[in-house]
C-alpha atoms as a PDB file:
ATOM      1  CA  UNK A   1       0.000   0.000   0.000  1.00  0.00           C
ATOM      2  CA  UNK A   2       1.597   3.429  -1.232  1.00  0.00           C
ATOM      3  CA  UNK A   3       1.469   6.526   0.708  1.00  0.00           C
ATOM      4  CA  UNK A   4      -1.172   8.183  -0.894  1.00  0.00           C
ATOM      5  CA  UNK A   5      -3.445   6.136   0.896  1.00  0.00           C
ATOM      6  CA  UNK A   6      -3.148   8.095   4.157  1.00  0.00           C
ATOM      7  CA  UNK A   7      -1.696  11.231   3.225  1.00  0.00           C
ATOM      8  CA  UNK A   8      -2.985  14.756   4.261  1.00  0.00           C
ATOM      9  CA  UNK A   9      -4.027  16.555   1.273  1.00  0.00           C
ATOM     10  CA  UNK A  10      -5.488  20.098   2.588  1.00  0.00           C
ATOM     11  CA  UNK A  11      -2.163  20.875   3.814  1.00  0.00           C
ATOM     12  CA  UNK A  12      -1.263  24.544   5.353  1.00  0.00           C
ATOM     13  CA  UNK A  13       1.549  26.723   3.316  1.00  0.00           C
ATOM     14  CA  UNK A  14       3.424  29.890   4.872  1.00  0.00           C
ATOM     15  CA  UNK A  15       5.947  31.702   2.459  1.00  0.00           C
ATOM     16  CA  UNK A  16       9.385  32.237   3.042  1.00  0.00           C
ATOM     17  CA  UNK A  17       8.503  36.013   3.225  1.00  0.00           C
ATOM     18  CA  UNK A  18       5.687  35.454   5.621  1.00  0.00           C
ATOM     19  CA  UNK A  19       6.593  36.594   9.253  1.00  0.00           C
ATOM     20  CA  UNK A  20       7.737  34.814  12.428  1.00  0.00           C
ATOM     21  CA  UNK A  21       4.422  35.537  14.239  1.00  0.00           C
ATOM     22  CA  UNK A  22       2.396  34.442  11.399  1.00  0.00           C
ATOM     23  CA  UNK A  23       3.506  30.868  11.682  1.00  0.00           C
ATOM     24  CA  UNK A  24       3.202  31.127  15.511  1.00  0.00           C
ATOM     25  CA  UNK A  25      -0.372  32.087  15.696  1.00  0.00           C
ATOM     26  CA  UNK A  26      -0.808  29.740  12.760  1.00  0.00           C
ATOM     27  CA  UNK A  27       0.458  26.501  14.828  1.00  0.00           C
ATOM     28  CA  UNK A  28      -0.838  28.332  18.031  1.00  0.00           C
ATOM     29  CA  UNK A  29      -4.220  27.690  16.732  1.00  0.00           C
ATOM     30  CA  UNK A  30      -4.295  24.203  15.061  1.00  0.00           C
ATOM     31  CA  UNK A  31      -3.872  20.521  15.414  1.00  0.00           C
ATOM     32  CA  UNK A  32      -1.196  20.460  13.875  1.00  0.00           C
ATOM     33  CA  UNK A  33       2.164  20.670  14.106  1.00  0.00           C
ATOM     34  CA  UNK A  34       4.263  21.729  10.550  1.00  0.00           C
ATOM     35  CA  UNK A  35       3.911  23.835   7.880  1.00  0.00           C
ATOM     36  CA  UNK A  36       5.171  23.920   4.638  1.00  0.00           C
ATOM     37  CA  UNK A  37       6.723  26.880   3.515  1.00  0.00           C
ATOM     38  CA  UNK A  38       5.984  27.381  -0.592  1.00  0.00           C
ATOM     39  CA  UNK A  39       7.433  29.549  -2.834  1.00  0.00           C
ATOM     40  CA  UNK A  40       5.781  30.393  -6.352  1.00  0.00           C
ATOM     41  CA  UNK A  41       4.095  26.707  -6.091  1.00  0.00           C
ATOM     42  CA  UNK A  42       6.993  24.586  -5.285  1.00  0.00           C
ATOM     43  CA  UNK A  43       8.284  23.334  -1.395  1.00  0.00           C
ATOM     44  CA  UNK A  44      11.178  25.339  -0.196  1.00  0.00           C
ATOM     45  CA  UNK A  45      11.512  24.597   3.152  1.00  0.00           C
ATOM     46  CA  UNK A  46       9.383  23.245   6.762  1.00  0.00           C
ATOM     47  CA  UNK A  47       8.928  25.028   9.740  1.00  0.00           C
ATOM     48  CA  UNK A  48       7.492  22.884  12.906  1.00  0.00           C
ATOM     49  CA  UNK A  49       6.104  24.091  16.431  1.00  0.00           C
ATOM     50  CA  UNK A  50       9.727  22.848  18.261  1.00  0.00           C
ATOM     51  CA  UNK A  51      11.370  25.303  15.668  1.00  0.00           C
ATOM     52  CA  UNK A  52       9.376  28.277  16.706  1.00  0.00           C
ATOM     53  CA  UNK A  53       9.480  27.149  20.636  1.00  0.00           C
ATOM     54  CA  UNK A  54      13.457  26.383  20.050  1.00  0.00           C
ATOM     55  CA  UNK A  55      13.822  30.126  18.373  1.00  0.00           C
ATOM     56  CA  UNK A  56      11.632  31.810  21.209  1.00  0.00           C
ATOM     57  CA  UNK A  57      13.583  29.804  23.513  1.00  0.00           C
ATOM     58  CA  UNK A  58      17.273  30.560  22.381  1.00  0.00           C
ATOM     59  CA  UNK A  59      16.189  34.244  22.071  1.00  0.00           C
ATOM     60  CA  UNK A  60      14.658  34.678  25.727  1.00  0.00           C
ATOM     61  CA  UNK A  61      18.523  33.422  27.123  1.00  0.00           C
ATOM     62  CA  UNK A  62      20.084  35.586  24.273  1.00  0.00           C
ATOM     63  CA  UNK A  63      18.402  38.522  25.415  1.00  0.00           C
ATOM     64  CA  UNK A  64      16.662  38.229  29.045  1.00  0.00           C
ATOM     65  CA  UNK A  65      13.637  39.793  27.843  1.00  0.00           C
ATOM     66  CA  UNK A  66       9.698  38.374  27.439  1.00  0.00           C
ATOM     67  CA  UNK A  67       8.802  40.843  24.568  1.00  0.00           C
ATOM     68  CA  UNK A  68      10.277  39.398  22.047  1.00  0.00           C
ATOM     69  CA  UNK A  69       7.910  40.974  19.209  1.00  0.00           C
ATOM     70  CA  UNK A  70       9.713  43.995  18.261  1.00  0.00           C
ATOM     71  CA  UNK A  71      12.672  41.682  16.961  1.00  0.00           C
ATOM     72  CA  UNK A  72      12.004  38.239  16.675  1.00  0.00           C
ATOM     73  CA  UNK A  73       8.704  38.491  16.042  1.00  0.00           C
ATOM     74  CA  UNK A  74       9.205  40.325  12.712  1.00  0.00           C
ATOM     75  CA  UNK A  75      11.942  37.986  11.473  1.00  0.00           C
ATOM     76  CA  UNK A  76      11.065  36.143   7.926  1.00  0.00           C
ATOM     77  CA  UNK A  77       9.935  32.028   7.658  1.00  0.00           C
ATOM     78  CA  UNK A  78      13.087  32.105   5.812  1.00  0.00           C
ATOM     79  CA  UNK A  79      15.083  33.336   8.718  1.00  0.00           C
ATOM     80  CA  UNK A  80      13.901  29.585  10.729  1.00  0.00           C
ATOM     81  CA  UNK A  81      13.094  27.199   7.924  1.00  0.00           C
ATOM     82  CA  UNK A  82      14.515  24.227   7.459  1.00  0.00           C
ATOM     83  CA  UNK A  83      15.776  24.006   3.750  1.00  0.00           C
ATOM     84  CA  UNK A  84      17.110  20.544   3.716  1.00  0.00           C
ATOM     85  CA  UNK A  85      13.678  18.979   3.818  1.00  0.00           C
ATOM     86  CA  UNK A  86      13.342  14.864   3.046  1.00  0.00           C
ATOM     87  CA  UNK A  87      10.556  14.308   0.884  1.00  0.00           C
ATOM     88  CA  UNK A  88       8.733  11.259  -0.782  1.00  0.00           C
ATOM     89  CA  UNK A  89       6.305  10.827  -3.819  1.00  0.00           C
ATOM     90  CA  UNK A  90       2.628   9.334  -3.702  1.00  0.00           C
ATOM     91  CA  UNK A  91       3.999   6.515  -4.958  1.00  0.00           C
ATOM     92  CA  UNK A  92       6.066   5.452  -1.400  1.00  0.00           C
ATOM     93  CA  UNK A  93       5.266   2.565   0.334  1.00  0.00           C
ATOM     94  CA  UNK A  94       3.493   2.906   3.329  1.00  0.00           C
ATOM     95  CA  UNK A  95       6.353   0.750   5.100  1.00  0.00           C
ATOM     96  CA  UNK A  96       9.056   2.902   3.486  1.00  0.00           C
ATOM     97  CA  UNK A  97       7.732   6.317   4.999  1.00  0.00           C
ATOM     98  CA  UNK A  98       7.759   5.080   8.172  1.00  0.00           C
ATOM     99  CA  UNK A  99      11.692   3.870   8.286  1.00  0.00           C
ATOM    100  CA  UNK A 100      12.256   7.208   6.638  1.00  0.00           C
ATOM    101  CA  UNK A 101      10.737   8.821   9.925  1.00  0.00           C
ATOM    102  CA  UNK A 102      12.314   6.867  12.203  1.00  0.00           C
ATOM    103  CA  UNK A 103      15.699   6.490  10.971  1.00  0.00           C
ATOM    104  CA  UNK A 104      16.084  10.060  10.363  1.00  0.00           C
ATOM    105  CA  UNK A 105      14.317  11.034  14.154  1.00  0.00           C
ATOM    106  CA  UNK A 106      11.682  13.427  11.837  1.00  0.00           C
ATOM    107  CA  UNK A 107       7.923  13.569  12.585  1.00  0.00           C
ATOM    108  CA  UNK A 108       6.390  14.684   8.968  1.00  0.00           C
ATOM    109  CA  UNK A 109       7.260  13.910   5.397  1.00  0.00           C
ATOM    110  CA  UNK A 110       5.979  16.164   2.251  1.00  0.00           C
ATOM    111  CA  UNK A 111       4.526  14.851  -0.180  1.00  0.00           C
ATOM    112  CA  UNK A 112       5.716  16.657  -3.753  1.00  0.00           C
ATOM    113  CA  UNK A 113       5.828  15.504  -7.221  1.00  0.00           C
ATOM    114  CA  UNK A 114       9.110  15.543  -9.257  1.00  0.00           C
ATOM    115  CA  UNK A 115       8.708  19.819  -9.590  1.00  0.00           C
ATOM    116  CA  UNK A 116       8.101  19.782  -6.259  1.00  0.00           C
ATOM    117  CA  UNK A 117       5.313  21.034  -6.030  1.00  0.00           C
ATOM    118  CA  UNK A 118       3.273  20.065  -2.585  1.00  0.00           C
ATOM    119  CA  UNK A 119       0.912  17.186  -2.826  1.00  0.00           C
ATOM    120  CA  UNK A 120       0.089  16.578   0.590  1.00  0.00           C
ATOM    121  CA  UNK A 121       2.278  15.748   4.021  1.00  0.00           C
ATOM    122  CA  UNK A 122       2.404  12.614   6.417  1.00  0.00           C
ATOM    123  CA  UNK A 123       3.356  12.216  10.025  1.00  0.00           C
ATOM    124  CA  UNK A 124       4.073   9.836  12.681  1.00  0.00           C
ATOM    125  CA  UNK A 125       0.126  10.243  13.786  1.00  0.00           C
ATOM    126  CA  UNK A 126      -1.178   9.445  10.803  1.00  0.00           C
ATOM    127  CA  UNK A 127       1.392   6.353  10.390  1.00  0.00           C
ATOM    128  CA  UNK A 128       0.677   5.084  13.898  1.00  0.00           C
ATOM    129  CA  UNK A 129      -3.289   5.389  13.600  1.00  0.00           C
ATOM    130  CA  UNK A 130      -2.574   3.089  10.299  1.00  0.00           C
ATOM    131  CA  UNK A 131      -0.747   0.437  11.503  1.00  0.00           C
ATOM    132  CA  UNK A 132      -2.981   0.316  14.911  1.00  0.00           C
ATOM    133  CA  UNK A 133      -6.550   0.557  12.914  1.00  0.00           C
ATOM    134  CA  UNK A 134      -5.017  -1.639  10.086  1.00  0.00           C
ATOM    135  CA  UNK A 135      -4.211  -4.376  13.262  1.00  0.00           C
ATOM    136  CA  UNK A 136      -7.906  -4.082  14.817  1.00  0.00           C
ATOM    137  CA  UNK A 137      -9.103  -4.734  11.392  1.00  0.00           C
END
């Protein structure tokens, strides 16, 4: 069974341009937990809730101050992003996405097509609620 049996499809995209505060409020507010940054239609980078909470973190002991806003909080996406971002086709097995994510200690893969553009996403959740339902079954 290939990947695109359990991928996310509606999938949320920040640009590299977008600001700092944007993606906060963005993951603040949802259930989940990445978002792919896109620029003109293809993936160029992933930004999770640890890399916001590890920036806010590192800047708090960097500067001894809670209001952060005037400087990090304007900073770009592209200023946090990761850019070296593993990705898979539709076409992955099932089985093959999940040694990706564990061997590499990452909790989300994005789906793109050979342009990479974004087809969808994949996470540890959605692997573990298919190998548990797929058991019961």
């Amino acid at each position: 069974m290939t990947i695109v049996t359990i991928m996310t499809t509606n999938v949320t995209k920040i640009a590299p341009g977008d600001k700092f505060v944007d993606a906060q409020e963005i993951l603040n507010n949802a259930a989940f937990h990445h978002l792919l940054v896109e620029q003109n239609g293809r993936l160029v980078g992933i930004v999770s809730d640890r890399d916001i909470s590890g920036k806010i973190a590192s800047y708090l002991k960097d500067h001894q101050s809670s209001d952060f806003s005037t400087q990090l909080g304007t900073s770009d996406i592209r200023d946090i992003m990761t850019t070296d971002v593993l990705t898979i086709d539709r076409d992955t097995p099932i089985g093959a996405a999940s040694i990706l994510l564990l061997e590499n200690n990452i909790s989300c893969l994005p789906i793109v097509d050979a342009n990479y553009v974004i087809e969808g996403v994949v996470t540890r959740k959605d692997l573990l609620k298919y190998y548990v339902y797929s058991q019961t079954n």
